[in-house]
N, C-alpha and C. Protein backbone atom coordinates (compact mmCIF):
# COMPACT_ATOMS: atom_id res chain seq x y z
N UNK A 1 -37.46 56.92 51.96
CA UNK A 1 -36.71 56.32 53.03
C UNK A 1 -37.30 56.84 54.34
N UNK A 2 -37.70 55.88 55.12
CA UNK A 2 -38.50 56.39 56.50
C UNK A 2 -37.41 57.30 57.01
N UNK A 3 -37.90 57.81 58.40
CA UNK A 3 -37.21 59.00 59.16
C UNK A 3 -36.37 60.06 58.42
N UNK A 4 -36.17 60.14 57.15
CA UNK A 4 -35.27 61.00 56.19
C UNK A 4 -36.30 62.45 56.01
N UNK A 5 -36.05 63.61 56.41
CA UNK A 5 -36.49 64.64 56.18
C UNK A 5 -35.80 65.68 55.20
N UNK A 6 -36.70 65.62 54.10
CA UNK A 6 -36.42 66.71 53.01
C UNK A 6 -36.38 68.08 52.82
N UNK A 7 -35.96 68.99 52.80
CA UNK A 7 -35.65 70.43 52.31
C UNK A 7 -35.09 71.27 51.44
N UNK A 8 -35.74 72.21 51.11
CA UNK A 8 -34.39 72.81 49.68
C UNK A 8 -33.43 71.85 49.24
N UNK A 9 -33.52 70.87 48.50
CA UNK A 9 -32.63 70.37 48.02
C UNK A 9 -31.72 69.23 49.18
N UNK A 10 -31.90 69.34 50.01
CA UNK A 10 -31.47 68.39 51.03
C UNK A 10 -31.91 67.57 52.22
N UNK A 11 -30.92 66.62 53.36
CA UNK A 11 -31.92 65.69 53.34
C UNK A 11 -31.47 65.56 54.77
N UNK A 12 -31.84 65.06 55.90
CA UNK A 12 -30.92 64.92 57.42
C UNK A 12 -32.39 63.78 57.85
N UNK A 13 -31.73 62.95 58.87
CA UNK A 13 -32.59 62.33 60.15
C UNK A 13 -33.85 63.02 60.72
N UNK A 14 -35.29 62.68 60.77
CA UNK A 14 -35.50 63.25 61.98
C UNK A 14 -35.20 62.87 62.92
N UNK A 15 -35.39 63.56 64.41
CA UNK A 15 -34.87 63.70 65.35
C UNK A 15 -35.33 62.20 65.59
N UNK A 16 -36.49 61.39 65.59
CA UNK A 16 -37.05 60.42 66.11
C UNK A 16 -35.93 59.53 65.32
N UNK A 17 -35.82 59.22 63.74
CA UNK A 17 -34.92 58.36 63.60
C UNK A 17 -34.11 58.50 64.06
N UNK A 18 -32.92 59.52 64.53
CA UNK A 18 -31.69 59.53 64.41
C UNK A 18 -31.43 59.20 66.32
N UNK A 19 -32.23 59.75 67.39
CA UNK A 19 -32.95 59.03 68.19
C UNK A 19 -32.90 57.39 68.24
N UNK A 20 -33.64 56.88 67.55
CA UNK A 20 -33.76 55.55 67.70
C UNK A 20 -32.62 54.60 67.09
N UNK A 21 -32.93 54.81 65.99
CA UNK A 21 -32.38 54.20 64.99
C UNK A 21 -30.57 54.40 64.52
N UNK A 22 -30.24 55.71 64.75
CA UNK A 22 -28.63 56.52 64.73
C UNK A 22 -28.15 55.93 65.68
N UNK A 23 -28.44 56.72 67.09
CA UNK A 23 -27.72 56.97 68.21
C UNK A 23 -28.53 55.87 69.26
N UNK A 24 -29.08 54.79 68.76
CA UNK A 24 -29.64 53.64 69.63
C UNK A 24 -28.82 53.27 70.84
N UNK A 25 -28.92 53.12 71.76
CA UNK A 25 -28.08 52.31 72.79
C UNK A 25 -27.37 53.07 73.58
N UNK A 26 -27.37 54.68 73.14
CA UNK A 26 -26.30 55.68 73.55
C UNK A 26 -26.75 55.89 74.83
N UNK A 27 -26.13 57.29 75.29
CA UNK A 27 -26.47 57.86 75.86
C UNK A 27 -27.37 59.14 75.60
N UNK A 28 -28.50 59.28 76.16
CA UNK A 28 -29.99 59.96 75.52
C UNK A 28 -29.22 61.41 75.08
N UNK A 29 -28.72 61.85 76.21
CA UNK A 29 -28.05 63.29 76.56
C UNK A 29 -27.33 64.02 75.39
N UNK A 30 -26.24 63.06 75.16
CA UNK A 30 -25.58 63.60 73.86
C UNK A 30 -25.53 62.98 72.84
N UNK A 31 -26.69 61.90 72.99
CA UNK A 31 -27.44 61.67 71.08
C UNK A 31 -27.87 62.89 70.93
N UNK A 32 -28.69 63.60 71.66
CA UNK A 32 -29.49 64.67 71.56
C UNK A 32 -28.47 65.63 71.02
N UNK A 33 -27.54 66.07 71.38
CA UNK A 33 -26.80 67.03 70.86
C UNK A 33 -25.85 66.65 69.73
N UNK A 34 -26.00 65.27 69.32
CA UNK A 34 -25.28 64.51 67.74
C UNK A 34 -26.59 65.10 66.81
N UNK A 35 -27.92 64.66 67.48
CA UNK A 35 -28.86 65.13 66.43
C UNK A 35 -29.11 66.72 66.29
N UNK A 36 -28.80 67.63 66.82
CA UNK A 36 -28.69 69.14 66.90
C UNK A 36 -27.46 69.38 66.10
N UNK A 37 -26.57 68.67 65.71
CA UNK A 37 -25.65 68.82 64.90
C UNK A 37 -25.10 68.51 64.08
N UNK A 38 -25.91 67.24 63.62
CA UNK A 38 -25.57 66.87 62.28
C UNK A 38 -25.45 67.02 60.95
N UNK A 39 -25.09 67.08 59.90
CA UNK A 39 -24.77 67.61 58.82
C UNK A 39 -26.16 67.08 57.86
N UNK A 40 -26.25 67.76 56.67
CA UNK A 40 -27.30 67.33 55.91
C UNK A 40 -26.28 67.03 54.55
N UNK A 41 -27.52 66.19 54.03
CA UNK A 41 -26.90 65.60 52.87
C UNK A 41 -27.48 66.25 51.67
N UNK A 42 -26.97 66.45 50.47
CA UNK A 42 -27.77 66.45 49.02
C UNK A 42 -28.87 65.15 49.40
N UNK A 43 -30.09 66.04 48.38
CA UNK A 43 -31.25 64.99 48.87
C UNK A 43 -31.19 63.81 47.48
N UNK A 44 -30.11 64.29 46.23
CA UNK A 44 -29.83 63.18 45.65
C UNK A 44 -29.08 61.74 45.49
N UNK A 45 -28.48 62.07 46.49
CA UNK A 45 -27.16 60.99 46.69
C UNK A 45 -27.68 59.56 46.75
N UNK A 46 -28.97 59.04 47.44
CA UNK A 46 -29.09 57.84 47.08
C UNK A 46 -29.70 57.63 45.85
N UNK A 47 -29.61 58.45 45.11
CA UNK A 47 -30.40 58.06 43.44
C UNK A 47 -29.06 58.29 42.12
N UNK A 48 -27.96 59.10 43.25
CA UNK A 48 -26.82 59.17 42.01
C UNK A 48 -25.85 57.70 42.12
N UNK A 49 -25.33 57.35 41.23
CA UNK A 49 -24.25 56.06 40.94
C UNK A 49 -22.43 56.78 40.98
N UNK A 50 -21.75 56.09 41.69
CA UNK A 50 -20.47 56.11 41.89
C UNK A 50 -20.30 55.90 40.58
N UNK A 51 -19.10 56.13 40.17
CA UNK A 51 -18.09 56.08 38.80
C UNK A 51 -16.80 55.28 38.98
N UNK A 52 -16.35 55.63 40.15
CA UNK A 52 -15.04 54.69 40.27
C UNK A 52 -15.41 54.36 42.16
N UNK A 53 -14.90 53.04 42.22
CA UNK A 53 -15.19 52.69 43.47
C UNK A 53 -13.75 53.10 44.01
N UNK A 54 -13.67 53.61 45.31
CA UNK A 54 -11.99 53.58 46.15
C UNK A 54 -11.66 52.06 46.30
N UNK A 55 -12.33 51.02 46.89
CA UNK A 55 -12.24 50.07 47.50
C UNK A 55 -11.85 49.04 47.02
N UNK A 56 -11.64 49.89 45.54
CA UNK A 56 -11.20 48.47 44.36
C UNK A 56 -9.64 48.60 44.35
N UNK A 57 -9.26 49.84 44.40
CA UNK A 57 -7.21 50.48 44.38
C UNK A 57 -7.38 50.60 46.06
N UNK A 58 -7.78 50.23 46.89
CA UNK A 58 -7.07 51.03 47.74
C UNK A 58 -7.78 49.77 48.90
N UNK A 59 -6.63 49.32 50.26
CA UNK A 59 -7.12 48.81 50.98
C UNK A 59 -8.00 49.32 52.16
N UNK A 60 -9.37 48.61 52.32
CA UNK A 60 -10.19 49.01 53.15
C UNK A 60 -10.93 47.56 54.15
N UNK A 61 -11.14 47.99 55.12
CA UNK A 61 -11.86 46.72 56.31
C UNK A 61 -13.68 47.44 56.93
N UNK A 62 -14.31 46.99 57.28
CA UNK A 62 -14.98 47.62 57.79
C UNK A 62 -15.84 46.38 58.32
N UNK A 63 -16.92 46.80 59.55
CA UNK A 63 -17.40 45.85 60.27
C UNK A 63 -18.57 45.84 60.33
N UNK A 64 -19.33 44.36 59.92
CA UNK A 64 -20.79 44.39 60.14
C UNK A 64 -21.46 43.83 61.06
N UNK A 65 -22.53 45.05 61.56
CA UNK A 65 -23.22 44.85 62.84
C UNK A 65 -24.83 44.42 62.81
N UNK A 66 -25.02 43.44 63.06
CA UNK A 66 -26.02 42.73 63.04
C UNK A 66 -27.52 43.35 63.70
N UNK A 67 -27.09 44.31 64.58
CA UNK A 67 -28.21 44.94 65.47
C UNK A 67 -28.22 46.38 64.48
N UNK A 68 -27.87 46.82 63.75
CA UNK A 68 -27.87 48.00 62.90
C UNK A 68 -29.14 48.18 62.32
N UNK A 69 -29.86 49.51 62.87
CA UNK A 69 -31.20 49.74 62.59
C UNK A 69 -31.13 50.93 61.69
N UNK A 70 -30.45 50.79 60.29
CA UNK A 70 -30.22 51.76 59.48
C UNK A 70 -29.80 51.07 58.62
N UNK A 71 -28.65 50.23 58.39
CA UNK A 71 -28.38 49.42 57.20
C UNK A 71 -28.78 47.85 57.45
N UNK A 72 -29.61 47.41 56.48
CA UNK A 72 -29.92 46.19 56.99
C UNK A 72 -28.38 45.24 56.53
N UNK A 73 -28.10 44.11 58.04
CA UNK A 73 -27.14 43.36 57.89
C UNK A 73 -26.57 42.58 57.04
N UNK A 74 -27.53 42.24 56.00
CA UNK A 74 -27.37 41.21 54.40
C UNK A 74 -26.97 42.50 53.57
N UNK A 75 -27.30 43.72 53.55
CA UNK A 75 -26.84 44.99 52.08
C UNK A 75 -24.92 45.02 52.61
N UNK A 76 -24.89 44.41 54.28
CA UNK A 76 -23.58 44.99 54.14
C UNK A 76 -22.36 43.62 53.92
N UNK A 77 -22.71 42.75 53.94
CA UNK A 77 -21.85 41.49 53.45
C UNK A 77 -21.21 41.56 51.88
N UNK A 78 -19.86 41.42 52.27
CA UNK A 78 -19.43 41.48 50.48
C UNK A 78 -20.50 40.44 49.31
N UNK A 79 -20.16 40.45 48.24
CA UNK A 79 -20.59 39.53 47.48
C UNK A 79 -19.79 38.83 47.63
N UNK A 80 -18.69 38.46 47.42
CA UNK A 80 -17.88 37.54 47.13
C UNK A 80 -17.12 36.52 48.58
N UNK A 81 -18.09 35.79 48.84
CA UNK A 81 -17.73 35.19 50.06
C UNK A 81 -16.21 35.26 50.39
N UNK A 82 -15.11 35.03 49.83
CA UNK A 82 -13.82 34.99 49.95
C UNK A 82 -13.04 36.22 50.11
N UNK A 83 -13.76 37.02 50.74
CA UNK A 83 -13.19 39.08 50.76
C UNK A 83 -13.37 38.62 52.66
N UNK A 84 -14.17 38.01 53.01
CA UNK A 84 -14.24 37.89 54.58
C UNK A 84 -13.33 37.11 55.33
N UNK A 85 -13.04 38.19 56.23
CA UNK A 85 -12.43 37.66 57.27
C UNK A 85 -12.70 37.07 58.57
């Protein structure tokens, strides 16, 4: 995965992705200090599989943004045309 930097076992933005691509549009000043503080991830999580989804028991909304330079806009559309509002 571009801009993803690896370490012992874990995984964070570089500064350039999280820069461009994270904190796009912001303000330069305190993207800079979102990227000085962000959390790291297990570097396995996009290779492990969920077991039970929340979203199936439990109500959830969320909004897709077309200019999103991190998730492309088609991965985030339900499948099932009739879930949209």
């Amino acid at each position: 995965m571009a801009g993803l930097v690896k370490s012992g076992g874990f995984a964070q933005l570089s500064e350039e992705a999280f820069l461009k691509d994270f904190a796009g549009g912001g303000d330069p000043a305190r993207a800079r200090v979102l990227y000085a503080v962000q959390g790291r991830i297990a570097d396995t999580l996009f290779a492990s599989k969920t077991t039970a989804a929340a979203w199936k028991l439990k109500p959830s909304w969320y909004a897709v943004s077309k200019q999103d330079r991190t998730t492309s806009p088609e991965l985030q559309l339900p499948r099932n045309p009739f879930t949209c509002l």
